[in-house]
PDB file of N, CA and C in Angstrom:
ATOM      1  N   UNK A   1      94.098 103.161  90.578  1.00  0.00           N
ATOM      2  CA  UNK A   1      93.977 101.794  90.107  1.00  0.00           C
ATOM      3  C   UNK A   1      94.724 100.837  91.026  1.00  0.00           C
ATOM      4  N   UNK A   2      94.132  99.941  90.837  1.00  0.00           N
ATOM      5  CA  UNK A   2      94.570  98.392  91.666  1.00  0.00           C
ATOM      6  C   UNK A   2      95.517  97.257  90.525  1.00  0.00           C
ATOM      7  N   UNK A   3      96.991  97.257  90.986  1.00  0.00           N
ATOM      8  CA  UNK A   3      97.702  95.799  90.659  1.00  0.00           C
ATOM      9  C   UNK A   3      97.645  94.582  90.841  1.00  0.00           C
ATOM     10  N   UNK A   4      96.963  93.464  90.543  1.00  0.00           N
ATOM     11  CA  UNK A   4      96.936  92.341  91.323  1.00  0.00           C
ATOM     12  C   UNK A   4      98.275  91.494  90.258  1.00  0.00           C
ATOM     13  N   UNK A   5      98.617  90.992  91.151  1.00  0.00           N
ATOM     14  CA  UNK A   5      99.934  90.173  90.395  1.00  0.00           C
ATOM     15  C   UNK A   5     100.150  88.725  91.198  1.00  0.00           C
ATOM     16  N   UNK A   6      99.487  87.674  90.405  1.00  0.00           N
ATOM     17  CA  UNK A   6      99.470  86.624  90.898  1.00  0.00           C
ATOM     18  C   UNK A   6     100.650  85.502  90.584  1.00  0.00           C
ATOM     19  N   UNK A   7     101.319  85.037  91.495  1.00  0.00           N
ATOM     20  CA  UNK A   7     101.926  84.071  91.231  1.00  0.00           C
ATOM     21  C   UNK A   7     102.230  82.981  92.160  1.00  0.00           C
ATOM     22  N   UNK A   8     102.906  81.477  91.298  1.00  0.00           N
ATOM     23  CA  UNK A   8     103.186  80.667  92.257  1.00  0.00           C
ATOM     24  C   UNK A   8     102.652  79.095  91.259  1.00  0.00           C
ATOM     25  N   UNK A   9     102.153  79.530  90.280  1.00  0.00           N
ATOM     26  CA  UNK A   9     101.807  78.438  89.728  1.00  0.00           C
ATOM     27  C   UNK A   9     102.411  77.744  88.851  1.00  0.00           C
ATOM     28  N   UNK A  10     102.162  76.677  88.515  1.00  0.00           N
ATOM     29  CA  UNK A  10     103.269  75.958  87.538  1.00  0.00           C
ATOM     30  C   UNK A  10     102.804  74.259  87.233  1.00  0.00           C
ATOM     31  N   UNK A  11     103.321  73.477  86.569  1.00  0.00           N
ATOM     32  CA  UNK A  11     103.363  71.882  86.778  1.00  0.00           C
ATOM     33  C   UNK A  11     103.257  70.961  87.482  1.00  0.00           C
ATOM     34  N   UNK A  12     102.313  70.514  88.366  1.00  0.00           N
ATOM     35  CA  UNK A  12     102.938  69.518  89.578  1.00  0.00           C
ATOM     36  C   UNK A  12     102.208  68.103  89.367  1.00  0.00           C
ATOM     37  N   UNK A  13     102.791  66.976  89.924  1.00  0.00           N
ATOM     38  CA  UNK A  13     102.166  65.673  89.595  1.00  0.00           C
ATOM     39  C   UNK A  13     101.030  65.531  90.636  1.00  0.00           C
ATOM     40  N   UNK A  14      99.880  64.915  90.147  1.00  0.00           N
ATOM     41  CA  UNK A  14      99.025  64.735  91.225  1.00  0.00           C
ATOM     42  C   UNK A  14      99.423  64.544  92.418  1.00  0.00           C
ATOM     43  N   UNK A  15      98.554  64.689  93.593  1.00  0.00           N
ATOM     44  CA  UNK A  15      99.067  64.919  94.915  1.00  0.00           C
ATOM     45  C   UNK A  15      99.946  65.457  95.765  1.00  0.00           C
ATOM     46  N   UNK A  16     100.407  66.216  94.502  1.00  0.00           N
ATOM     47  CA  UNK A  16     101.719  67.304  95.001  1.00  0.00           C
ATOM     48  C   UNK A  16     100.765  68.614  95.472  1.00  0.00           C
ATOM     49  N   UNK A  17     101.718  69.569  95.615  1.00  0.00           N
ATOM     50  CA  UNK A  17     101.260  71.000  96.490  1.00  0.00           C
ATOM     51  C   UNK A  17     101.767  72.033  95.894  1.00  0.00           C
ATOM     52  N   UNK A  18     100.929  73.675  95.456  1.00  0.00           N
ATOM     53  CA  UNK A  18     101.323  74.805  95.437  1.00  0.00           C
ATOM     54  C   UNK A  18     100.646  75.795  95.909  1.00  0.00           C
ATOM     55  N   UNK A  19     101.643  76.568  96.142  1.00  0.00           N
ATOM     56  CA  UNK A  19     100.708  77.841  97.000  1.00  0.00           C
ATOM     57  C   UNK A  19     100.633  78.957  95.974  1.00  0.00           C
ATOM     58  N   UNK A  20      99.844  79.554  96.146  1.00  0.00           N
ATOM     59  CA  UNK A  20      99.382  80.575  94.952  1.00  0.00           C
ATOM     60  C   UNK A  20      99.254  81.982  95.813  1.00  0.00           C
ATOM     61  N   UNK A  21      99.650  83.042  95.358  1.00  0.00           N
ATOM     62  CA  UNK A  21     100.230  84.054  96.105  1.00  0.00           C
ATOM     63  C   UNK A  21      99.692  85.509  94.997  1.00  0.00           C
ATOM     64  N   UNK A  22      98.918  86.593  95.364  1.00  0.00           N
ATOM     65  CA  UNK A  22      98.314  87.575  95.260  1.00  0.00           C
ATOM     66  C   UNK A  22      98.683  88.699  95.511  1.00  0.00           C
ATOM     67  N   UNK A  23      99.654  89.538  94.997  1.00  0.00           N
ATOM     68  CA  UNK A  23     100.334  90.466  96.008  1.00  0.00           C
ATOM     69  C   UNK A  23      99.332  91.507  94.920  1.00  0.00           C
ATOM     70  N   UNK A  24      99.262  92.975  95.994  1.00  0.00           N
ATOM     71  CA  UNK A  24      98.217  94.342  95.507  1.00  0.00           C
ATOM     72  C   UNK A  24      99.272  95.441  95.620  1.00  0.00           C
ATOM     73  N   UNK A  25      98.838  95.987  94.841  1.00  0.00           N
ATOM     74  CA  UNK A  25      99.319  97.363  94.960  1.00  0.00           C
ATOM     75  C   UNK A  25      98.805  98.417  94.267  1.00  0.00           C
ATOM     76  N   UNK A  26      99.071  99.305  94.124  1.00  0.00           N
ATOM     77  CA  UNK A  26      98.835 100.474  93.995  1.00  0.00           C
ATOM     78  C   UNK A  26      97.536 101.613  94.806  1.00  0.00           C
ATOM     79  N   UNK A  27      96.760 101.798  94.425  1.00  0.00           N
ATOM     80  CA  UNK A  27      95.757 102.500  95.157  1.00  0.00           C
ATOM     81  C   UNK A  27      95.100 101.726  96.339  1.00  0.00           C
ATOM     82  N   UNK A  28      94.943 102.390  97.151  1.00  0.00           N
ATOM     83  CA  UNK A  28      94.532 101.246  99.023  1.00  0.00           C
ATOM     84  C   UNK A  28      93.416 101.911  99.535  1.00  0.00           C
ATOM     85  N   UNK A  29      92.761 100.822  99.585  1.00  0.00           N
ATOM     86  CA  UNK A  29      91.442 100.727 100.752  1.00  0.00           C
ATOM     87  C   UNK A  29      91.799 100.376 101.895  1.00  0.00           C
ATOM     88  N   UNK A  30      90.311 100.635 102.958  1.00  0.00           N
ATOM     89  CA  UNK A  30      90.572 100.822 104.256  1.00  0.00           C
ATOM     90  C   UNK A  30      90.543  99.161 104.298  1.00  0.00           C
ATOM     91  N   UNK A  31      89.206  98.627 103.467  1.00  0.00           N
ATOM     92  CA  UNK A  31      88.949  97.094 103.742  1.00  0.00           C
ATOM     93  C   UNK A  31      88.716  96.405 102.401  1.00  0.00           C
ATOM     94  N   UNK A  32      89.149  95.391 102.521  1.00  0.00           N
ATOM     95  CA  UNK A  32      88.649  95.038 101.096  1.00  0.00           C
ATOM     96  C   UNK A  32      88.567  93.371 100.827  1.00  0.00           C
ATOM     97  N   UNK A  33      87.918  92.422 100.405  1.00  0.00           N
ATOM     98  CA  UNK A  33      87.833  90.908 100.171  1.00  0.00           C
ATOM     99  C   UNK A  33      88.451  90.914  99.352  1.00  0.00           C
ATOM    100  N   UNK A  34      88.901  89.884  99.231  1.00  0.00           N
ATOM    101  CA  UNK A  34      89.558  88.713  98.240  1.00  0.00           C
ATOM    102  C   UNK A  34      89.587  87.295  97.851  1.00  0.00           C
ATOM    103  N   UNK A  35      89.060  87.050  96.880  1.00  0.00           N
ATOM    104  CA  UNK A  35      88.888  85.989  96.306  1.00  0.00           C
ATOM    105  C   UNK A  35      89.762  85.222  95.254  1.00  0.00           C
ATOM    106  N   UNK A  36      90.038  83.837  95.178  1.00  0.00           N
ATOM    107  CA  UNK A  36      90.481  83.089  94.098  1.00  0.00           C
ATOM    108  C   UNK A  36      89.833  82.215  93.463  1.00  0.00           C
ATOM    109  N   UNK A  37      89.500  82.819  91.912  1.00  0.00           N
ATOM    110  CA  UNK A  37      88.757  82.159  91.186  1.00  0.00           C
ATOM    111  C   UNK A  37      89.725  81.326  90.270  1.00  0.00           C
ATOM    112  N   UNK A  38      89.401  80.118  89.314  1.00  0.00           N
ATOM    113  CA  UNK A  38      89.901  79.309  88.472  1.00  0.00           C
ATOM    114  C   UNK A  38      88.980  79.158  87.024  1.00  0.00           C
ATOM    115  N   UNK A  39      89.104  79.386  85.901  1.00  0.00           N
ATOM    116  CA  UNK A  39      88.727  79.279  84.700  1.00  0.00           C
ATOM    117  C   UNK A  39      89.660  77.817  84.063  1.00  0.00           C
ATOM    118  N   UNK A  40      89.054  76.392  83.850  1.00  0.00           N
ATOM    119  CA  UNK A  40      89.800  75.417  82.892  1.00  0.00           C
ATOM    120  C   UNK A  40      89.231  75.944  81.145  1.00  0.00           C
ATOM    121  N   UNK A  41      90.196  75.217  80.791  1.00  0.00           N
ATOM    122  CA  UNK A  41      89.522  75.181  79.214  1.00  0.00           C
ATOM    123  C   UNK A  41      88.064  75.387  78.615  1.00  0.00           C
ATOM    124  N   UNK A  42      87.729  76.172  78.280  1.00  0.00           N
ATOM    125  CA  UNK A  42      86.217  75.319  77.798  1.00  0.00           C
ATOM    126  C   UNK A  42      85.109  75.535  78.972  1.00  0.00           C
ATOM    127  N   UNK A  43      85.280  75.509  79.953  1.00  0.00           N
ATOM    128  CA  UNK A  43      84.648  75.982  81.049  1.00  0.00           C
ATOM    129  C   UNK A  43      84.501  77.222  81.968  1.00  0.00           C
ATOM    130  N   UNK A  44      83.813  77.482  82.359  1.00  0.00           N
ATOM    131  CA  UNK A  44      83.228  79.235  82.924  1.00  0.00           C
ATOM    132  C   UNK A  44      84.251  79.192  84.126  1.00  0.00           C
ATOM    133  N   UNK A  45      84.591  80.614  84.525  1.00  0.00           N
ATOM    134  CA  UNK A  45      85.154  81.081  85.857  1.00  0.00           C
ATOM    135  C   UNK A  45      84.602  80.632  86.818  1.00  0.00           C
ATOM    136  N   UNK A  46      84.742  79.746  87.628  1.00  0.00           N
ATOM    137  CA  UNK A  46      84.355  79.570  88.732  1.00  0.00           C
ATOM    138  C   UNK A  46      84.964  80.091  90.150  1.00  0.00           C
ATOM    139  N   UNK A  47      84.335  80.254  91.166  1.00  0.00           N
ATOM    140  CA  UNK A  47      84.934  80.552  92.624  1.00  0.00           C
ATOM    141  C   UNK A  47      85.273  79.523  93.233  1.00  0.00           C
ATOM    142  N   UNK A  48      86.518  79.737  93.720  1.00  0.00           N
ATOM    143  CA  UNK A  48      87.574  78.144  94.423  1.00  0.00           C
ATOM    144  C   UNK A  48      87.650  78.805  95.959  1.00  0.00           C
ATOM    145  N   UNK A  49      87.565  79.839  96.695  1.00  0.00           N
ATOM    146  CA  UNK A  49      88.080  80.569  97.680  1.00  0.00           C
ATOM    147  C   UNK A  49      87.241  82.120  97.561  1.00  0.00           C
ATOM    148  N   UNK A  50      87.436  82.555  99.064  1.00  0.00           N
ATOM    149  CA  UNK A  50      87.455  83.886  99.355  1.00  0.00           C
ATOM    150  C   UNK A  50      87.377  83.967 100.634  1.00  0.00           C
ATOM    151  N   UNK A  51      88.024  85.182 101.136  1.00  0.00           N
ATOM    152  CA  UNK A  51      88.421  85.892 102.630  1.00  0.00           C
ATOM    153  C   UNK A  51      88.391  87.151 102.597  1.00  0.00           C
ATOM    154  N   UNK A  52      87.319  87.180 104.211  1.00  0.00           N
ATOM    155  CA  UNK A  52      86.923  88.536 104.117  1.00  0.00           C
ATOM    156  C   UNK A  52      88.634  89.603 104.788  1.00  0.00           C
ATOM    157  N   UNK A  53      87.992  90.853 104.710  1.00  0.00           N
ATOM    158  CA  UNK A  53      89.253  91.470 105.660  1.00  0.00           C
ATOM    159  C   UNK A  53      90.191  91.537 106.702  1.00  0.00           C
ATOM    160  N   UNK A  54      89.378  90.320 107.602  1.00  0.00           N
ATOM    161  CA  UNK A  54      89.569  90.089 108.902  1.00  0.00           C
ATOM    162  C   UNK A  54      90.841  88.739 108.561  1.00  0.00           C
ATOM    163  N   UNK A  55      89.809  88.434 108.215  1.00  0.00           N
ATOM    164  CA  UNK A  55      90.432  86.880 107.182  1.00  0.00           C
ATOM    165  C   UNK A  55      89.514  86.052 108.627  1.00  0.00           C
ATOM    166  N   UNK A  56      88.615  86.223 109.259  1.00  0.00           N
ATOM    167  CA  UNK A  56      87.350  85.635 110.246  1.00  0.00           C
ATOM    168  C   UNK A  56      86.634  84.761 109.238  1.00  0.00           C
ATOM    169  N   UNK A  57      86.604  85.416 107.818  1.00  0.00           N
ATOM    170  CA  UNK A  57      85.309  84.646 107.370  1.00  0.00           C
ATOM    171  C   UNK A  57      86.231  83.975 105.956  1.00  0.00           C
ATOM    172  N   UNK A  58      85.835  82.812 105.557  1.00  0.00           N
ATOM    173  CA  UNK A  58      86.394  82.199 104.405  1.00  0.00           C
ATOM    174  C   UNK A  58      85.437  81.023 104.216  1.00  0.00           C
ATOM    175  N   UNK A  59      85.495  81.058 102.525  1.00  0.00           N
ATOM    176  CA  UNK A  59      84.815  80.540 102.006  1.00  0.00           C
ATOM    177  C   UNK A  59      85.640  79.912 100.980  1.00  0.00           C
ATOM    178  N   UNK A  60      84.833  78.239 100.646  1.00  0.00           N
ATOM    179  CA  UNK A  60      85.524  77.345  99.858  1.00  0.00           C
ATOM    180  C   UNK A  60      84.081  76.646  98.655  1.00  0.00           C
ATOM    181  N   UNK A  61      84.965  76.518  97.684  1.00  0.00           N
ATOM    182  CA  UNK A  61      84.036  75.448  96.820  1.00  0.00           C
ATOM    183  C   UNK A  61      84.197  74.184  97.375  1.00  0.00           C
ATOM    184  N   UNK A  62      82.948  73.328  97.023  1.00  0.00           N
ATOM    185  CA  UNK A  62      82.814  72.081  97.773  1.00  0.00           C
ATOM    186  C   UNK A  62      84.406  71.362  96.948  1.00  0.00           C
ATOM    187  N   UNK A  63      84.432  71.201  96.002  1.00  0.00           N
ATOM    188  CA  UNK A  63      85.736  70.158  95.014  1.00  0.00           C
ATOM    189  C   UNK A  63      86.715  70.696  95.688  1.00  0.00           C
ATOM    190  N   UNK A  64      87.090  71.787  96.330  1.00  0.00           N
ATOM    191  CA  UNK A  64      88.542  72.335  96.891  1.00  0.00           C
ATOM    192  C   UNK A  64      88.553  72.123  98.452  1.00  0.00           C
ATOM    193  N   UNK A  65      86.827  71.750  99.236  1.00  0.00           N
ATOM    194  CA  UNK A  65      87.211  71.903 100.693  1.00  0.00           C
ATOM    195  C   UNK A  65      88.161  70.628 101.150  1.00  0.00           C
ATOM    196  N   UNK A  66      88.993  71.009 102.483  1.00  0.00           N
ATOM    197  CA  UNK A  66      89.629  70.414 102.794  1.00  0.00           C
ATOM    198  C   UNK A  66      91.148  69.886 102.076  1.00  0.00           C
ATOM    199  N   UNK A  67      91.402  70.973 100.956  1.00  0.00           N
ATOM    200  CA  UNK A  67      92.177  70.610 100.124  1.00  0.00           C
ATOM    201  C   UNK A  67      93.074  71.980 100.190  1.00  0.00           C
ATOM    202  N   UNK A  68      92.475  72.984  99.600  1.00  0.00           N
ATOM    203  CA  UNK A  68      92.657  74.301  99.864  1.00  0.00           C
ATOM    204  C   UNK A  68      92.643  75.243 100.699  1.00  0.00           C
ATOM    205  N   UNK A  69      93.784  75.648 100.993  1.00  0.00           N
ATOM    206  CA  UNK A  69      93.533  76.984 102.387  1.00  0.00           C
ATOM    207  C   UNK A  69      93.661  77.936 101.917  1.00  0.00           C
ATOM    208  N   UNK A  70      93.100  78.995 102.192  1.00  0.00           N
ATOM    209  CA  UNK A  70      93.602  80.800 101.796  1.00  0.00           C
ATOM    210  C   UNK A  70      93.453  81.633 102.814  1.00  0.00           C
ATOM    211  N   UNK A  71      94.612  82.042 102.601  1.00  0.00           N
ATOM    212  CA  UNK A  71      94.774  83.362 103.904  1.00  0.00           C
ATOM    213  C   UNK A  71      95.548  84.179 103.416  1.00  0.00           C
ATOM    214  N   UNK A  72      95.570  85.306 103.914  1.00  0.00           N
ATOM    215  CA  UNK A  72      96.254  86.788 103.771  1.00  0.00           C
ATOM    216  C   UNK A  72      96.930  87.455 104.606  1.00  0.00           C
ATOM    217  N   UNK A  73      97.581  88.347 104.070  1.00  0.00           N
ATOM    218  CA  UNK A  73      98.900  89.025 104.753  1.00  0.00           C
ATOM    219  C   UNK A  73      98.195  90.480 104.951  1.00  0.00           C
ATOM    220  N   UNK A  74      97.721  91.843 105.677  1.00  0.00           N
ATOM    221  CA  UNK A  74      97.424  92.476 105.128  1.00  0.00           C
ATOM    222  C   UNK A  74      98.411  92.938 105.227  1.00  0.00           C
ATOM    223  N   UNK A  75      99.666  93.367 105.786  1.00  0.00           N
ATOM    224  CA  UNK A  75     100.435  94.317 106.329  1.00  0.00           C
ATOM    225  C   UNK A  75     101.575  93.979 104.851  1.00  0.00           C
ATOM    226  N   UNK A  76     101.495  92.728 104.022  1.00  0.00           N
ATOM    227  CA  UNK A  76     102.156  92.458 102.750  1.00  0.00           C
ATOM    228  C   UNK A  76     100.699  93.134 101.464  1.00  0.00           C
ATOM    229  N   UNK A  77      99.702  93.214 101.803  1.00  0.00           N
ATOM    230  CA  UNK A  77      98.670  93.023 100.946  1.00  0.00           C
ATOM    231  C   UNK A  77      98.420  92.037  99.661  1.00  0.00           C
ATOM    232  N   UNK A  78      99.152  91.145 100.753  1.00  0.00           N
ATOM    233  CA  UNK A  78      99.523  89.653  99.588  1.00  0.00           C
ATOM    234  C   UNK A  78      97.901  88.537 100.410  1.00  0.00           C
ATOM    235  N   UNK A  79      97.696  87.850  99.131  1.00  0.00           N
ATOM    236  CA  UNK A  79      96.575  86.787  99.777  1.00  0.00           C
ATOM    237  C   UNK A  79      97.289  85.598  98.876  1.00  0.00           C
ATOM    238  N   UNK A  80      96.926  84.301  99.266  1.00  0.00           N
ATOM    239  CA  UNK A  80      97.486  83.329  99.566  1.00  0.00           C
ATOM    240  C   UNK A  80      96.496  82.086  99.361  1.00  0.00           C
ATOM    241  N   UNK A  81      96.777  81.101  98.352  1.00  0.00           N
ATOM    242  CA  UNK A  81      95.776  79.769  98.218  1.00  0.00           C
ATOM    243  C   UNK A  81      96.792  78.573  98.118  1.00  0.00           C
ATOM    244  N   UNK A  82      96.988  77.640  99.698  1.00  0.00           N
ATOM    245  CA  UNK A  82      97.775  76.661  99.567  1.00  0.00           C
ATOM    246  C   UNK A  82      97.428  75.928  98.642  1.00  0.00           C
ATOM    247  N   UNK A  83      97.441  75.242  98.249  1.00  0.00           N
ATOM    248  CA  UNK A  83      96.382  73.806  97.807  1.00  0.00           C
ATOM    249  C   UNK A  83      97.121  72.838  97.695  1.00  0.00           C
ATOM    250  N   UNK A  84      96.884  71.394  98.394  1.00  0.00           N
ATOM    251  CA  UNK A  84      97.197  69.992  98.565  1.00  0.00           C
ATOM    252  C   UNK A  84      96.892  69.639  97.868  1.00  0.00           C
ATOM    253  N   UNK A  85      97.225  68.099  97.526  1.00  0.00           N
ATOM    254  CA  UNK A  85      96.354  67.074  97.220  1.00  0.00           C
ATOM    255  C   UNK A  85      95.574  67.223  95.822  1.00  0.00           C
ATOM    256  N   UNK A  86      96.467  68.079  95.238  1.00  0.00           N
ATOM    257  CA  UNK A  86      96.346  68.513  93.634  1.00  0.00           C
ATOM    258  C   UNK A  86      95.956  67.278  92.762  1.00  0.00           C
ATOM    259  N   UNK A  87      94.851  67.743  92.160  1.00  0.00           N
ATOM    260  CA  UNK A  87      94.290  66.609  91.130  1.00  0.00           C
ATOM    261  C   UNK A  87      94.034  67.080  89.278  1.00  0.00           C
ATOM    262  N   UNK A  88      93.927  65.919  88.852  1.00  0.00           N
ATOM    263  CA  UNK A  88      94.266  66.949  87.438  1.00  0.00           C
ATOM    264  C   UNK A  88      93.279  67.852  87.136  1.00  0.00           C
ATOM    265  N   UNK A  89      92.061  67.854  87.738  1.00  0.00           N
ATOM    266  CA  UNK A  89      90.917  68.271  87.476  1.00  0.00           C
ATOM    267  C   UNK A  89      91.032  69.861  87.993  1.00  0.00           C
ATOM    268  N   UNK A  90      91.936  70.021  88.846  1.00  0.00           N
ATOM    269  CA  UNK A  90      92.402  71.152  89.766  1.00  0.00           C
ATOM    270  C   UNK A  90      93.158  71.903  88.114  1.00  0.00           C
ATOM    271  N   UNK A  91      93.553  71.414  87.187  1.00  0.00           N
ATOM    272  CA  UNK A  91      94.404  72.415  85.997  1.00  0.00           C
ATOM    273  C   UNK A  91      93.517  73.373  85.601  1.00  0.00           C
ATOM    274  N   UNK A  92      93.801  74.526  85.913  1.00  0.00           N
ATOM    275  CA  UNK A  92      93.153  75.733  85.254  1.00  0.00           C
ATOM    276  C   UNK A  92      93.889  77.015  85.606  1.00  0.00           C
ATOM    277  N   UNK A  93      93.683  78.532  84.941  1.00  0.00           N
ATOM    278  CA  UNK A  93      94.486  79.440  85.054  1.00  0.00           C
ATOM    279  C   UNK A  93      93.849  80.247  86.428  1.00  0.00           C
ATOM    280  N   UNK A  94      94.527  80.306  87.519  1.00  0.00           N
ATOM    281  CA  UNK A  94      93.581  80.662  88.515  1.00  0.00           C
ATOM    282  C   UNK A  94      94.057  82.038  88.482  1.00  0.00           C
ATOM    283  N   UNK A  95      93.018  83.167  89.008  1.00  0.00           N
ATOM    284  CA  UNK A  95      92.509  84.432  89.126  1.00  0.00           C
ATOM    285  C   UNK A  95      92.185  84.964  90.535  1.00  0.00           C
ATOM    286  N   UNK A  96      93.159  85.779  90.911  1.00  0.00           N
ATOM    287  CA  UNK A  96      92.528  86.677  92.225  1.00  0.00           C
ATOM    288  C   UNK A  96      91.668  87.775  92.050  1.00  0.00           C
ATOM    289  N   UNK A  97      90.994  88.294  92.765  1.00  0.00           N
ATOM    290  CA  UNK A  97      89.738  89.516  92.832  1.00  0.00           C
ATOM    291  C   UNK A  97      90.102  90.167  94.161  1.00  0.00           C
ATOM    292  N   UNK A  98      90.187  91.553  93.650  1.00  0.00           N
ATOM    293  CA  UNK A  98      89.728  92.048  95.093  1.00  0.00           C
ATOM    294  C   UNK A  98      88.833  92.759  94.661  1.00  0.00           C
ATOM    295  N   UNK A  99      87.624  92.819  96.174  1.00  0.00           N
ATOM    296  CA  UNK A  99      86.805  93.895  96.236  1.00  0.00           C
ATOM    297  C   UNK A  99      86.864  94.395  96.909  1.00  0.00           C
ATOM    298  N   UNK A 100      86.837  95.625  97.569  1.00  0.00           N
ATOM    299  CA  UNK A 100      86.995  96.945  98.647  1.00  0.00           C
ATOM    300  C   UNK A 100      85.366  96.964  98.584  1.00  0.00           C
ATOM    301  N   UNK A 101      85.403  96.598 100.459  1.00  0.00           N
ATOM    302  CA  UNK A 101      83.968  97.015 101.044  1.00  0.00           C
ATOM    303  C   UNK A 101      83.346  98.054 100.583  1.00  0.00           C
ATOM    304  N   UNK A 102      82.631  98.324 100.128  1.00  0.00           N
ATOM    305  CA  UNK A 102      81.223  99.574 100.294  1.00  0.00           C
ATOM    306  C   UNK A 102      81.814 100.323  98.717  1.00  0.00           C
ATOM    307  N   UNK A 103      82.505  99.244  97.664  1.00  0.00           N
ATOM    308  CA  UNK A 103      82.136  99.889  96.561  1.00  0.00           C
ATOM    309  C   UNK A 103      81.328  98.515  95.490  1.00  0.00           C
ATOM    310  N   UNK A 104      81.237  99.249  94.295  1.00  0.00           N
ATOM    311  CA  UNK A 104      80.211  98.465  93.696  1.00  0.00           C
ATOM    312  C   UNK A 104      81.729  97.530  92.645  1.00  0.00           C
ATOM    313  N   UNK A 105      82.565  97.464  92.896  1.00  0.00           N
ATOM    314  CA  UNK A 105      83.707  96.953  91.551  1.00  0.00           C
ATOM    315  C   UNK A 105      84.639  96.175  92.023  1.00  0.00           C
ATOM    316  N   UNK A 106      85.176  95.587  91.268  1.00  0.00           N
ATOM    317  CA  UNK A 106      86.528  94.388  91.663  1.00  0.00           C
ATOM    318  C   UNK A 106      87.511  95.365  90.779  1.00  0.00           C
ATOM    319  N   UNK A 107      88.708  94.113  91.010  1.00  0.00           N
ATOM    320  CA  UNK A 107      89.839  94.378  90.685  1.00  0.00           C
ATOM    321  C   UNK A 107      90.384  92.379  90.221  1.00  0.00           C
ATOM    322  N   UNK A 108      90.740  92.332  88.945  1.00  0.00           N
ATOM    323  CA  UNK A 108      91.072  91.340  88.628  1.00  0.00           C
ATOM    324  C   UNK A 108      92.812  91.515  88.033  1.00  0.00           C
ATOM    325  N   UNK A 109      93.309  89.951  88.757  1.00  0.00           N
ATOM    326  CA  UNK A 109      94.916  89.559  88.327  1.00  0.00           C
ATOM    327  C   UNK A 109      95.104  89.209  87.146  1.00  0.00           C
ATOM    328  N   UNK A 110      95.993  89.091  86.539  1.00  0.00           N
ATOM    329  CA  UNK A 110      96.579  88.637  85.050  1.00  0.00           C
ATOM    330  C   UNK A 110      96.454  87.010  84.743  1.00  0.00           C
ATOM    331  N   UNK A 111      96.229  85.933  85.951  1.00  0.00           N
ATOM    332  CA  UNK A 111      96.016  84.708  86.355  1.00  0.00           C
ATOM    333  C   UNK A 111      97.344  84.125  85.949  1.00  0.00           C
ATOM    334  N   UNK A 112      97.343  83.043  86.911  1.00  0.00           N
ATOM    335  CA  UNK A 112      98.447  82.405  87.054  1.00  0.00           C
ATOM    336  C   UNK A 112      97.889  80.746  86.154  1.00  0.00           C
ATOM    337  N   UNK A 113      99.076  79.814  85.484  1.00  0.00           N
ATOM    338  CA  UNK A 113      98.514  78.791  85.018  1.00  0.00           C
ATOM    339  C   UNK A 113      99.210  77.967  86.230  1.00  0.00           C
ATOM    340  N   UNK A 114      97.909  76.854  86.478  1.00  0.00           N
ATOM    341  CA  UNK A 114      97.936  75.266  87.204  1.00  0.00           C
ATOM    342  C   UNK A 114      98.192  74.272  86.275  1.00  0.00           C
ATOM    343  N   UNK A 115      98.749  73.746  86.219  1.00  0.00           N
ATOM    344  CA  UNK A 115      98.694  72.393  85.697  1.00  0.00           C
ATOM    345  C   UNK A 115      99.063  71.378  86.356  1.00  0.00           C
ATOM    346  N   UNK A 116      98.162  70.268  86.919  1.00  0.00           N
ATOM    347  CA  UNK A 116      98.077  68.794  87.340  1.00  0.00           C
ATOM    348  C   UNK A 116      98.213  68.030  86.238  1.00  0.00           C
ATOM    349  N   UNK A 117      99.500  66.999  86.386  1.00  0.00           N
ATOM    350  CA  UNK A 117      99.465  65.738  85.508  1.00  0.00           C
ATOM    351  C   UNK A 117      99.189  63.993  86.806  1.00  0.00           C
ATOM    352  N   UNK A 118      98.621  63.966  85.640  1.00  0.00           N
ATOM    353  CA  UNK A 118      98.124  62.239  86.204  1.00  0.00           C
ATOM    354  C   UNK A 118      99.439  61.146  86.158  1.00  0.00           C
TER     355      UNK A 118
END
């Protein structure tokens, strides 16, 4: 089995900054993606981020580009979502995933809570 243990989140006033931090453990793949998803209230899981193994390839939701960076450590097996320019709309409990290439399953974190005040 796979640990994901996300943290880094907390309170911040609009336009402030937190980095959100993914550390893995237990059972290890050779390769594996990772993604950060966000669930608000009332609304479905959505995808905010993801980076492949290399960390070559990354992908953003349009509401987070240019706002959000994510990158990874592998040699920590920690992954990583800066995010700027925090808006309240940004409040939700965000969620890391990993998937290990060439299987059919994820691995989901305990999620961390965001909260933006106006």
């Amino acid at each position: 089995q796979v640990q994901l243990v996300e943290s880094g989140g907390g309170l911040v006033q609009a336009g402030g900054s937190l980095r959100l931090s993914c550390a893995a453990s237990g059972r290890t793949f050779s390769s594996y993606a990772m993604d950060w998803f966000r669930q608000a209230p009332g609304k479905e899981r959505e995808l905010v981020a993801g980076i492949s193994w290399s960390g070559s390839n990354t992908y953003y939701a349009d509401s987070v580009k240019g706002r959000f960076t994510i990158s990874r450590d592998n040699a920590k097996n920690t992954v990583y979502l800066q995010m700027n320019s925090l808006k309240p709309e940004d409040t939700a409990v965000y969620y890391c995933k990993l998937t290990p290439v060439g299987y059919d399953y994820n691995y989901w974190g305990q999620g961390t809570q965001v909260t933006v005040s106006s």
